[in-house]
Protein backbone atom coordinates (compact mmCIF):
# COMPACT_ATOMS: atom_id res chain seq x y z
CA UNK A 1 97.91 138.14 118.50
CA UNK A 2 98.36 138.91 122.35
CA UNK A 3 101.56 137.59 123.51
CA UNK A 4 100.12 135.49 126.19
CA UNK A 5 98.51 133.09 124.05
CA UNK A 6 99.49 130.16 124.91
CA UNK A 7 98.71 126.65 123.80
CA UNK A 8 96.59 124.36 126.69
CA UNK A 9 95.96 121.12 125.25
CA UNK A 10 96.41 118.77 122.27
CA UNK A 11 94.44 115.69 121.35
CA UNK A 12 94.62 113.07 119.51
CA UNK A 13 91.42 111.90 117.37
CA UNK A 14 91.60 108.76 115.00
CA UNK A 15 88.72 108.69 112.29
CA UNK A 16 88.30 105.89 109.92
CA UNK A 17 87.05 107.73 107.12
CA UNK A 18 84.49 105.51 104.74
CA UNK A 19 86.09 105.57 100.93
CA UNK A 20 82.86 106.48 98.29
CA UNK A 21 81.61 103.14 97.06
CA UNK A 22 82.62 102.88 93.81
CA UNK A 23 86.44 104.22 95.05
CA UNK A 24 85.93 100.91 98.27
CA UNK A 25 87.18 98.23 96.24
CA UNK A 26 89.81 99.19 94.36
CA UNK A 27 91.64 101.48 96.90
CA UNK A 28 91.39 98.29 98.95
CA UNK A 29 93.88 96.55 97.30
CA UNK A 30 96.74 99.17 98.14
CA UNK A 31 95.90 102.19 99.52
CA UNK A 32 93.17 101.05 102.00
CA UNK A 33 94.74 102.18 105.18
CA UNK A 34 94.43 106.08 103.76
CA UNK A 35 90.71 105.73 105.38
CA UNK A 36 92.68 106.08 109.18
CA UNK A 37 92.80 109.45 109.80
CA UNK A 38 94.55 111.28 112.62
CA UNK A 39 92.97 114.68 113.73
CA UNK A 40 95.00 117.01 115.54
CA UNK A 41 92.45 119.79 117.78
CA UNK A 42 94.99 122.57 119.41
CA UNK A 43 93.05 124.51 121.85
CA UNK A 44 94.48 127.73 123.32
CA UNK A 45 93.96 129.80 126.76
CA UNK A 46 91.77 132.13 124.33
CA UNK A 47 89.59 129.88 123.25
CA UNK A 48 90.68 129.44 120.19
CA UNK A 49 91.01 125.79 118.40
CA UNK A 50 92.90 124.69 115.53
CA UNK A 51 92.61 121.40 113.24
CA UNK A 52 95.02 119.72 111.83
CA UNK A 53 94.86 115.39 110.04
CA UNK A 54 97.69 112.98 109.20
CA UNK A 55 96.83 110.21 106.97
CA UNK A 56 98.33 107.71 109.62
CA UNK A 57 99.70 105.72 106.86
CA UNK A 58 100.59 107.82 104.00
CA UNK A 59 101.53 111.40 105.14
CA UNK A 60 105.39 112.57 105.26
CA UNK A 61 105.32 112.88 109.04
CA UNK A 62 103.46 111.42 111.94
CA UNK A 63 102.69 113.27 115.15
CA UNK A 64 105.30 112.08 117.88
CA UNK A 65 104.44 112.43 121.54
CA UNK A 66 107.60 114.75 121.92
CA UNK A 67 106.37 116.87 119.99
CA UNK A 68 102.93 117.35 121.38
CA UNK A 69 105.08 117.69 124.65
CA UNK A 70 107.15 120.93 123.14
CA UNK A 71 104.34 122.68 121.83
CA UNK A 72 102.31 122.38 124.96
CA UNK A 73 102.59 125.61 127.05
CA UNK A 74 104.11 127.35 124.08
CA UNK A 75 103.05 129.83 121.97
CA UNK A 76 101.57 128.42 118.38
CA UNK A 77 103.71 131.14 116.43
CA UNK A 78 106.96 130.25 117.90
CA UNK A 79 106.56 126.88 116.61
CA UNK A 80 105.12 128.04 112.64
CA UNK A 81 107.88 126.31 110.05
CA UNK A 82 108.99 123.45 112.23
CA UNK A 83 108.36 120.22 109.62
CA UNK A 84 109.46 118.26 112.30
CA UNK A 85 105.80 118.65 114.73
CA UNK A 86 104.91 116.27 111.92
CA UNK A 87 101.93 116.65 109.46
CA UNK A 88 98.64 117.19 111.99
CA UNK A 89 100.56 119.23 114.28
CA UNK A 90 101.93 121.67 112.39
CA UNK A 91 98.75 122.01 110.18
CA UNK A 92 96.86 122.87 113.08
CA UNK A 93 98.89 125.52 114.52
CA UNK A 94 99.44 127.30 111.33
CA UNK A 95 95.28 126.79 111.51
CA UNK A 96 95.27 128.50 115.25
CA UNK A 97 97.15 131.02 114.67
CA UNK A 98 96.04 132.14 111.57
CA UNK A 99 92.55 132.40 113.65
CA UNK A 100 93.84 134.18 116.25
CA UNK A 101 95.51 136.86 113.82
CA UNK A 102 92.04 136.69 112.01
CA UNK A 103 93.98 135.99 108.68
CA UNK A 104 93.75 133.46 106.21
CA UNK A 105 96.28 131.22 106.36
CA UNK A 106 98.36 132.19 102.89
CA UNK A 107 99.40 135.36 104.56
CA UNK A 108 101.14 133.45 107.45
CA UNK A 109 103.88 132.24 104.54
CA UNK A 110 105.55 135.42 103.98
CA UNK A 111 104.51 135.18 100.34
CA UNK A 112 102.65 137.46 97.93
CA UNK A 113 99.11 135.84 96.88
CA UNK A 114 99.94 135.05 93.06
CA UNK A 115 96.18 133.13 92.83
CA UNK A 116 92.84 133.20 93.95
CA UNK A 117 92.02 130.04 92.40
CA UNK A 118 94.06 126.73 92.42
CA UNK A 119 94.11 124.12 89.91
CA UNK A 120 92.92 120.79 91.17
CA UNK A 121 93.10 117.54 90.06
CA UNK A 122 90.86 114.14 90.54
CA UNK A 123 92.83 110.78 91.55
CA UNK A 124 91.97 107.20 91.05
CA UNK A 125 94.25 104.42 92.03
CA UNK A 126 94.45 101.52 89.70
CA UNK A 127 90.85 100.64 87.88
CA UNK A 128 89.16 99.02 84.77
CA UNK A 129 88.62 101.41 82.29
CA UNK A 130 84.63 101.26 82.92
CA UNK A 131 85.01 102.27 86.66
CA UNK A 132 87.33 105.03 85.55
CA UNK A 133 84.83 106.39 83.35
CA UNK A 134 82.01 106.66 85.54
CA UNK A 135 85.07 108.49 87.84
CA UNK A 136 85.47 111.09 85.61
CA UNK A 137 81.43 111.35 85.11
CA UNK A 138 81.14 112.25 88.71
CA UNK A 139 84.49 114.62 88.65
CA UNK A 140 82.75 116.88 85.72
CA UNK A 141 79.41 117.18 87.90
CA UNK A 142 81.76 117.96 91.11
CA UNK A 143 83.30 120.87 89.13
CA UNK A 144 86.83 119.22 88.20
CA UNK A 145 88.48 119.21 84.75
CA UNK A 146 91.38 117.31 85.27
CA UNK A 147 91.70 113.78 86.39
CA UNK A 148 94.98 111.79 87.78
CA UNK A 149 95.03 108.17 87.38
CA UNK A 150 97.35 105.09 88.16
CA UNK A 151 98.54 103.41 84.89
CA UNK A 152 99.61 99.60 85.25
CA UNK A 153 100.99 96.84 82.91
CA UNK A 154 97.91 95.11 84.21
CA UNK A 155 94.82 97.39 83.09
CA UNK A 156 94.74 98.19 78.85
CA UNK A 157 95.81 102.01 79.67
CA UNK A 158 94.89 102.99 76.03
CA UNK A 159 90.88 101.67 76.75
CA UNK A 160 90.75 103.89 79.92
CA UNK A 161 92.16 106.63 78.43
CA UNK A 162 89.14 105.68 75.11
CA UNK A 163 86.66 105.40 77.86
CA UNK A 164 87.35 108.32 79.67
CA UNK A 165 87.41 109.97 76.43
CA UNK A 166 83.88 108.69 75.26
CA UNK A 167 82.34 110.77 78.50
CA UNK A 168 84.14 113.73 79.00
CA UNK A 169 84.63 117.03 76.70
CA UNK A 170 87.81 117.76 74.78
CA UNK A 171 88.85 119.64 77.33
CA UNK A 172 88.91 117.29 80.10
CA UNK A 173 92.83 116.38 80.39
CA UNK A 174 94.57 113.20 81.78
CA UNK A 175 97.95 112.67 84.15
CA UNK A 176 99.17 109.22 84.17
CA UNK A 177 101.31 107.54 86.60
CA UNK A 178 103.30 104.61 85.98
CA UNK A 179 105.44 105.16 89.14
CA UNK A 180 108.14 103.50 87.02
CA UNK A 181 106.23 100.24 85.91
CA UNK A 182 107.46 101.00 81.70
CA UNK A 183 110.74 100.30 83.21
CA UNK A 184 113.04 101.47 80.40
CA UNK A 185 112.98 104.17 77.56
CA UNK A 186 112.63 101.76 75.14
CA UNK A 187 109.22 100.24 76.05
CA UNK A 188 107.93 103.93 77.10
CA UNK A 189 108.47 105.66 74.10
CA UNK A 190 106.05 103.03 72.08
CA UNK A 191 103.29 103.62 74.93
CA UNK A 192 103.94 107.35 75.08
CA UNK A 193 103.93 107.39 71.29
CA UNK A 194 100.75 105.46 71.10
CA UNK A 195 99.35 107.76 73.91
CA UNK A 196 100.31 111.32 72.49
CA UNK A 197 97.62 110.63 69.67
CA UNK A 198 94.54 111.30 72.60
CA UNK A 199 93.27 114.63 72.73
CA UNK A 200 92.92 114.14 76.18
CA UNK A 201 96.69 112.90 77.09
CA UNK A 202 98.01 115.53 79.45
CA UNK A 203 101.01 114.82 81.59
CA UNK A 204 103.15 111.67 82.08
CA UNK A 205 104.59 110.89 85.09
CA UNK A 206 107.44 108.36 86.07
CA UNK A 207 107.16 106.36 83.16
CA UNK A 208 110.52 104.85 83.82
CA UNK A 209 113.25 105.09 86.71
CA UNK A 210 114.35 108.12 87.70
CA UNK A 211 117.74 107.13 88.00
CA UNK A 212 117.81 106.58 84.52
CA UNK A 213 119.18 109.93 83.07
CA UNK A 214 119.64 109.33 79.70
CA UNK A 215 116.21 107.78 79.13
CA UNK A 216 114.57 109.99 80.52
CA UNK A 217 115.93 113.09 78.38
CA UNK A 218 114.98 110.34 75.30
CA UNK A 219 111.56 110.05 76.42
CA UNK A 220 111.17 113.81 76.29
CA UNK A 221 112.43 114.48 73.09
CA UNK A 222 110.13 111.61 71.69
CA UNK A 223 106.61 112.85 73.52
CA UNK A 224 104.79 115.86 72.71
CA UNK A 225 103.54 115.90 76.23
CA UNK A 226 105.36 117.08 79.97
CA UNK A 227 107.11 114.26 81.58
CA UNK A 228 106.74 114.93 85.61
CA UNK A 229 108.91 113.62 88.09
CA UNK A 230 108.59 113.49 91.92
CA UNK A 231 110.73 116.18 93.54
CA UNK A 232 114.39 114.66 95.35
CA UNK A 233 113.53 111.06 93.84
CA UNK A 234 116.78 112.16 91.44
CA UNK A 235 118.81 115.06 92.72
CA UNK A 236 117.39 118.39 91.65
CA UNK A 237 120.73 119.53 90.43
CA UNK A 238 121.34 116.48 88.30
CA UNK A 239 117.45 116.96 86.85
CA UNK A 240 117.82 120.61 85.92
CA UNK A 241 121.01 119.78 84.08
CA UNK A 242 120.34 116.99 82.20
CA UNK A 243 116.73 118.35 81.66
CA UNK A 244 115.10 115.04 82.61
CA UNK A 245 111.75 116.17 83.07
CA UNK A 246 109.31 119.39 81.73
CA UNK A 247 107.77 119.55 85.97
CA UNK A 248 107.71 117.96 89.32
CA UNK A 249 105.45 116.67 91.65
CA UNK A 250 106.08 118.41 95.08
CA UNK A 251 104.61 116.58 97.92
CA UNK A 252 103.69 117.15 101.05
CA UNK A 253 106.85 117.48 103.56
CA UNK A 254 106.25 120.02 105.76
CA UNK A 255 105.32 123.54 105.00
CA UNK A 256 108.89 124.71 105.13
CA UNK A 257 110.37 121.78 102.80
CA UNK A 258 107.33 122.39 100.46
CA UNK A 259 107.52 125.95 100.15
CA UNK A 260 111.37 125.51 99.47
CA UNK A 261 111.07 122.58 97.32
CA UNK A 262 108.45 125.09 95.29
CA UNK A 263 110.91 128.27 95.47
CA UNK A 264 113.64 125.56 93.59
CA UNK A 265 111.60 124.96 91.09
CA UNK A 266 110.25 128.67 90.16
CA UNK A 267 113.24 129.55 90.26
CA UNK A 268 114.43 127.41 86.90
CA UNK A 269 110.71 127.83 85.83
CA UNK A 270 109.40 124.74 86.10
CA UNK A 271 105.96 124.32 86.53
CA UNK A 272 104.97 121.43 89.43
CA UNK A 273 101.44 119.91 91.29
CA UNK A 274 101.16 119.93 95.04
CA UNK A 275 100.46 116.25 95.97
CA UNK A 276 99.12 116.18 99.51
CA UNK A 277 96.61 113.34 100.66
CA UNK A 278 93.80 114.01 102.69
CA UNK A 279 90.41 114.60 103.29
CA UNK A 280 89.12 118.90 103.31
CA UNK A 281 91.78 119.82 105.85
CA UNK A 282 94.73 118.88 103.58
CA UNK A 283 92.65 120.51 100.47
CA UNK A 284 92.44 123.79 102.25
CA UNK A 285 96.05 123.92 103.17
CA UNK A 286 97.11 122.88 99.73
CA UNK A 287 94.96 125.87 98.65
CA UNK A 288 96.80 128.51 101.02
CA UNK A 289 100.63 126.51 99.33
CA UNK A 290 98.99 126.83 96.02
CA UNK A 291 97.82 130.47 96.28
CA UNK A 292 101.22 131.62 97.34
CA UNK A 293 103.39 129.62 94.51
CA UNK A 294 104.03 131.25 91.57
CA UNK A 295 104.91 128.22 89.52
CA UNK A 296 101.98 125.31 91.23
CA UNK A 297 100.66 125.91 87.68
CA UNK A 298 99.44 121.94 86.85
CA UNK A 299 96.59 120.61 89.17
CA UNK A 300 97.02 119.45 92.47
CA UNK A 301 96.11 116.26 93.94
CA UNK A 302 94.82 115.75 97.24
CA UNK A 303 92.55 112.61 96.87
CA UNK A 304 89.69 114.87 98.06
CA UNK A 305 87.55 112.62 95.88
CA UNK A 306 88.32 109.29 97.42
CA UNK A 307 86.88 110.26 100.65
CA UNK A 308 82.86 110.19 101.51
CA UNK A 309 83.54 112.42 103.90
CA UNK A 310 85.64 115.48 103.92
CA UNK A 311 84.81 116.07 107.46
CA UNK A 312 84.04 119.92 106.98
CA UNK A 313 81.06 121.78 107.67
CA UNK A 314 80.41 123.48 104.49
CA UNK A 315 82.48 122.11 101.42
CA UNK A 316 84.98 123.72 99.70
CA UNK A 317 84.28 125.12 96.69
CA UNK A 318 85.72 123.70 93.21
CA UNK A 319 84.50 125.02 89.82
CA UNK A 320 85.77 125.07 86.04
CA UNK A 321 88.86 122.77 87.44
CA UNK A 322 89.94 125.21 89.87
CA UNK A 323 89.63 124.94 93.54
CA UNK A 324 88.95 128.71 95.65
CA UNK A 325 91.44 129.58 97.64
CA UNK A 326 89.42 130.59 101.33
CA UNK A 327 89.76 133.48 102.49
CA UNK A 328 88.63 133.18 106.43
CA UNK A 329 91.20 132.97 109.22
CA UNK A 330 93.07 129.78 109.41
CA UNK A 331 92.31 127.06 107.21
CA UNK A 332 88.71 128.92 106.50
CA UNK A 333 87.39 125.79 107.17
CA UNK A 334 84.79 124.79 109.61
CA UNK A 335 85.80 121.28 111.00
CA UNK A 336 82.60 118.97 111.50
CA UNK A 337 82.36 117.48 115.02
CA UNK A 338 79.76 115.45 114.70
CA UNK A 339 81.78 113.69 111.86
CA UNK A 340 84.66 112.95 114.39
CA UNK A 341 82.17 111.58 116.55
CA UNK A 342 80.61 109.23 113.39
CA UNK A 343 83.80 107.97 112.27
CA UNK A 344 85.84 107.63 115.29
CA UNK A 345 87.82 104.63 115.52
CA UNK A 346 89.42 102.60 118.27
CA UNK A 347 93.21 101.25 118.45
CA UNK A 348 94.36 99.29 117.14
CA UNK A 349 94.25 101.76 114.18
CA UNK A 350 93.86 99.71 111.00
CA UNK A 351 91.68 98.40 108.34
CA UNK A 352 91.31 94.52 107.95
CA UNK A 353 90.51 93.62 104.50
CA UNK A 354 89.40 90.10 103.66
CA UNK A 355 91.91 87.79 101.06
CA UNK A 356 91.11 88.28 97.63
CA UNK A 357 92.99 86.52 94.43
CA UNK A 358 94.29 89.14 91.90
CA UNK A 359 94.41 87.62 88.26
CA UNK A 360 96.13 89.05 85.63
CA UNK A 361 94.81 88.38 82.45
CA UNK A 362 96.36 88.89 78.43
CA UNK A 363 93.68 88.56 75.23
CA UNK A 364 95.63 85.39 74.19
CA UNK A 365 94.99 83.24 77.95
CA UNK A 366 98.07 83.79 79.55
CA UNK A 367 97.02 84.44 83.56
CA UNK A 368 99.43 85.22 86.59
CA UNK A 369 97.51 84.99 90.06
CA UNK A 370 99.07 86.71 92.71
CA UNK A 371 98.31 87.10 96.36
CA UNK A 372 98.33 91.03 96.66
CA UNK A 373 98.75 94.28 94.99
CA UNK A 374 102.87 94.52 96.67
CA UNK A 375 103.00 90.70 94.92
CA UNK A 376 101.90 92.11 91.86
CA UNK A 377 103.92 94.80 91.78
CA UNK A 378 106.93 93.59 92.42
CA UNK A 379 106.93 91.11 89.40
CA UNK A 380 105.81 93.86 87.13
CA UNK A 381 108.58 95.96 88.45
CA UNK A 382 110.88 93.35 88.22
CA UNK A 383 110.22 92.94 84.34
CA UNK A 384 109.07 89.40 84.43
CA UNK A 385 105.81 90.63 82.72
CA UNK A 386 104.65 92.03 79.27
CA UNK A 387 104.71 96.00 79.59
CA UNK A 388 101.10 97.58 78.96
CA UNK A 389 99.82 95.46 76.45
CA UNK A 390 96.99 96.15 74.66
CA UNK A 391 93.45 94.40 75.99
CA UNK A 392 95.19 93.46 79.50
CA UNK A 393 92.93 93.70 82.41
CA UNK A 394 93.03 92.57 86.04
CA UNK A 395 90.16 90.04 87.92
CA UNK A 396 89.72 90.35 91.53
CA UNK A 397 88.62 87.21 93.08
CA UNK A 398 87.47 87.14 96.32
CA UNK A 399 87.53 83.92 98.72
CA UNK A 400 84.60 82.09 97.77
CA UNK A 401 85.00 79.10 100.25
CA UNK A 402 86.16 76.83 97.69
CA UNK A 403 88.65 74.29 98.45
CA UNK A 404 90.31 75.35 94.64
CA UNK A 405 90.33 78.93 95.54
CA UNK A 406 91.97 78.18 98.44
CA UNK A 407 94.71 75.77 97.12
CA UNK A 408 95.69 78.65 94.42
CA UNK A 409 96.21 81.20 97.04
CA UNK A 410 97.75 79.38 99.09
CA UNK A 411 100.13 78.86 96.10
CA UNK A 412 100.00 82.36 95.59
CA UNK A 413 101.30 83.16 98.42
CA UNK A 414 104.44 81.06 98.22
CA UNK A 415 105.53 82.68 94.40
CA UNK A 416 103.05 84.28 91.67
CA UNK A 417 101.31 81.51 89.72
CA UNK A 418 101.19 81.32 85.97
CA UNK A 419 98.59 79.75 84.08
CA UNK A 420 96.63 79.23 80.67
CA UNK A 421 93.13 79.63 80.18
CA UNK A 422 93.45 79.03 76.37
């Protein structure tokens, strides 16, 4: 790289980019603002530009003003490592300069290449076990063997698991997330008992608190499958010791924080997934982390799959449940103007979604309405409901202009509302 490179501009571009239709209505209820995308274009006095995204409301690290301001005028390398540029930022310089080197980006992390191939996963937020299925329908034809999904008290986790199962080969393997919601060893050992008897079971992760130490290590010795937990949610010191968990889940927090949160975990041999949301941009640099990562061993998630649009040229290239590592300079990825263009979105930069009635509903006609997915979730967190019982599933009601509908969410709103159909 000639030493008077020198960076001459960075913008800004906000993309709303469309979920796929079947992925629309359920992210909707949580995760909707991941469609708001921030695209970071560094341009150099050579010529050379470099992409970078931040899920505006999701990734570790925004890009602040300031430090637009400190990289301007500088040279991209000085600033390679610095978590602090925030997620776009620094994604786009590692991007520029790996470009102007002519080298992918992998060899810009002082690293030997340990893969050539990267094991990728599918994700789904929460869904009925029939939307899930027809999920993991289209993630066989798009190359992917193994498929992430949210379990909830509120959706019969043993039919998705039966319905996933009744479309996909043997070898097609499940992670499930409860992000906590069994609450306690004692209800998660039943479920993870239960659970251990599908082929397709894989990996379970957060089943209950982290905090809780002891239950944890009880849920391990109980399960015949790897319990993952999220990397610093319980000190990484305390989880070695105790041996809480069989992996990690190592998210996106920088390059330097992820390739050190990775080098922790090698080094007690414990294997881990990259989780880093985004459309191709993030894929590709979750490639580069994953090629260079000795012990990235289960399959990362990126959400790839969520998005209609990856916003690249030429797609990246996922086969056998592995995702190819590129090999061109930078990212090796071609960003697609004319998609920036498309989606491009004015402030202010978020999603309205209309009101909609979620109904919880048991077999024997016990209901609980709330107002929104946080509503929900905090009651389920808070124990006040059964913990994934069999045949549960959850109605989404939108407003249907009814004076009734509108009474009960208005209700809703003030407290979660029981009731009984039966």
């Amino acid at each position: 790289m000639s030493g008077k490179l020198r960076i001459t501009e960075v913008e800004r571009i906000v993309v709303d980019v469309p979920f796929t239709p079947r992925c629309q209505p359920w992210n909707a209820l949580l995760v909707g603002q991941w469609r708001v995308v921030e695209v970071i274009r560094v341009t150099t006095d050579a010529g050379i530009a470099g992409y970078g995204e931040t899920v505006l409301y999701y990734t570790w690290g925004r890009v602040s003003d300031e430090a637009i301001e400190r990289v301007r005028g500088g040279n991209p390398a000085d600033f390679l490592g610095d978590d602090s540029l925030g997620a776009g930022l620094q994604m786009a310089l590692y991007d520029v300069v790996g470009k102007a080197l002519e080298v992918p980006v992998y060899k810009l992390l002082n690293l030997p290449r340990v893969r050539e191939w990267c094991p990728i996963a599918w994700w789904n937020t929460k869904m009925p076990p029939e939307v899930l299925a027809e999920e993991a329908k289209e993630a066989l034809a798009q190359g992917y063997t193994a498929h992430k999904f949210k379990a909830r008290p509120w959706f019969d986790v043993y039919a998705q698991v039966e319905a996933i199962g009744e479309v996909t080969p043997p070898h097609y393997s499940l992670d499930m997330d409860w992000n906590s919601m069994l609450l306690n060893a004692g209800n998660a050992a039943r479920v993870l008992a239960e659970l251990d008897r599908y082929e397709r079971a894989a990996i379970y992760e957060s089943p209950i608190m982290h905090r809780d130490v002891e239950g944890n290590r009880r849920l391990r010795e109980k399960t015949t499958r790897p319990i993952a937990v999220h990397f610093g949610d319980l000190s990484f010191s305390t989880a070695i010791r105790e041996e809480v968990c069989d992996g990690f889940v190592v998210s996106w927090e920088g390059v330097s924080g992820l390739l050190r949160q990775g080098a922790l975990a090698g080094a007690f041999e414990k294997p881990f997934w990259l989780q880093m949301v985004g459309t191709g941009l993030t894929t590709a640099l979750a490639a580069h982390l994953g090629a260079v990562l000795p012990f990235a061993q289960w399959p990362a998630v990126t959400c790839l799959n969520n998005y209609a649009d990856d916003l690249l040229v030429e797609p990246l290239t996922i086969g056998g449940g592995y995702l190819k590592v590129p090999e061109g300079p930078g990212l090796g990825v071609e960003v697609d103007e004319s998609a920036l263009v498309r989606h491009a979105m004015q402030p202010p930069y978020r999603i309205e979604y209309p009101k909609a009635l979620l109904s919880v509903v048991w077999p024997h006609g016990r209901v609980m309405h709330y107002a929104s997915m946080e509503q929900c979730w905090a009651d389920f967190l808070s124990g006040n409901q059964p913990v994934q019982a069999h045949g549960v599933t959850l109605e989404v009601r939108p407003d249907d202009g009814s004076g009734a509908w509108a009474e009960l969410y208005a209700r809703t709103e003030r407290n979660p509302v029981r009731d009984q159909r039966q």
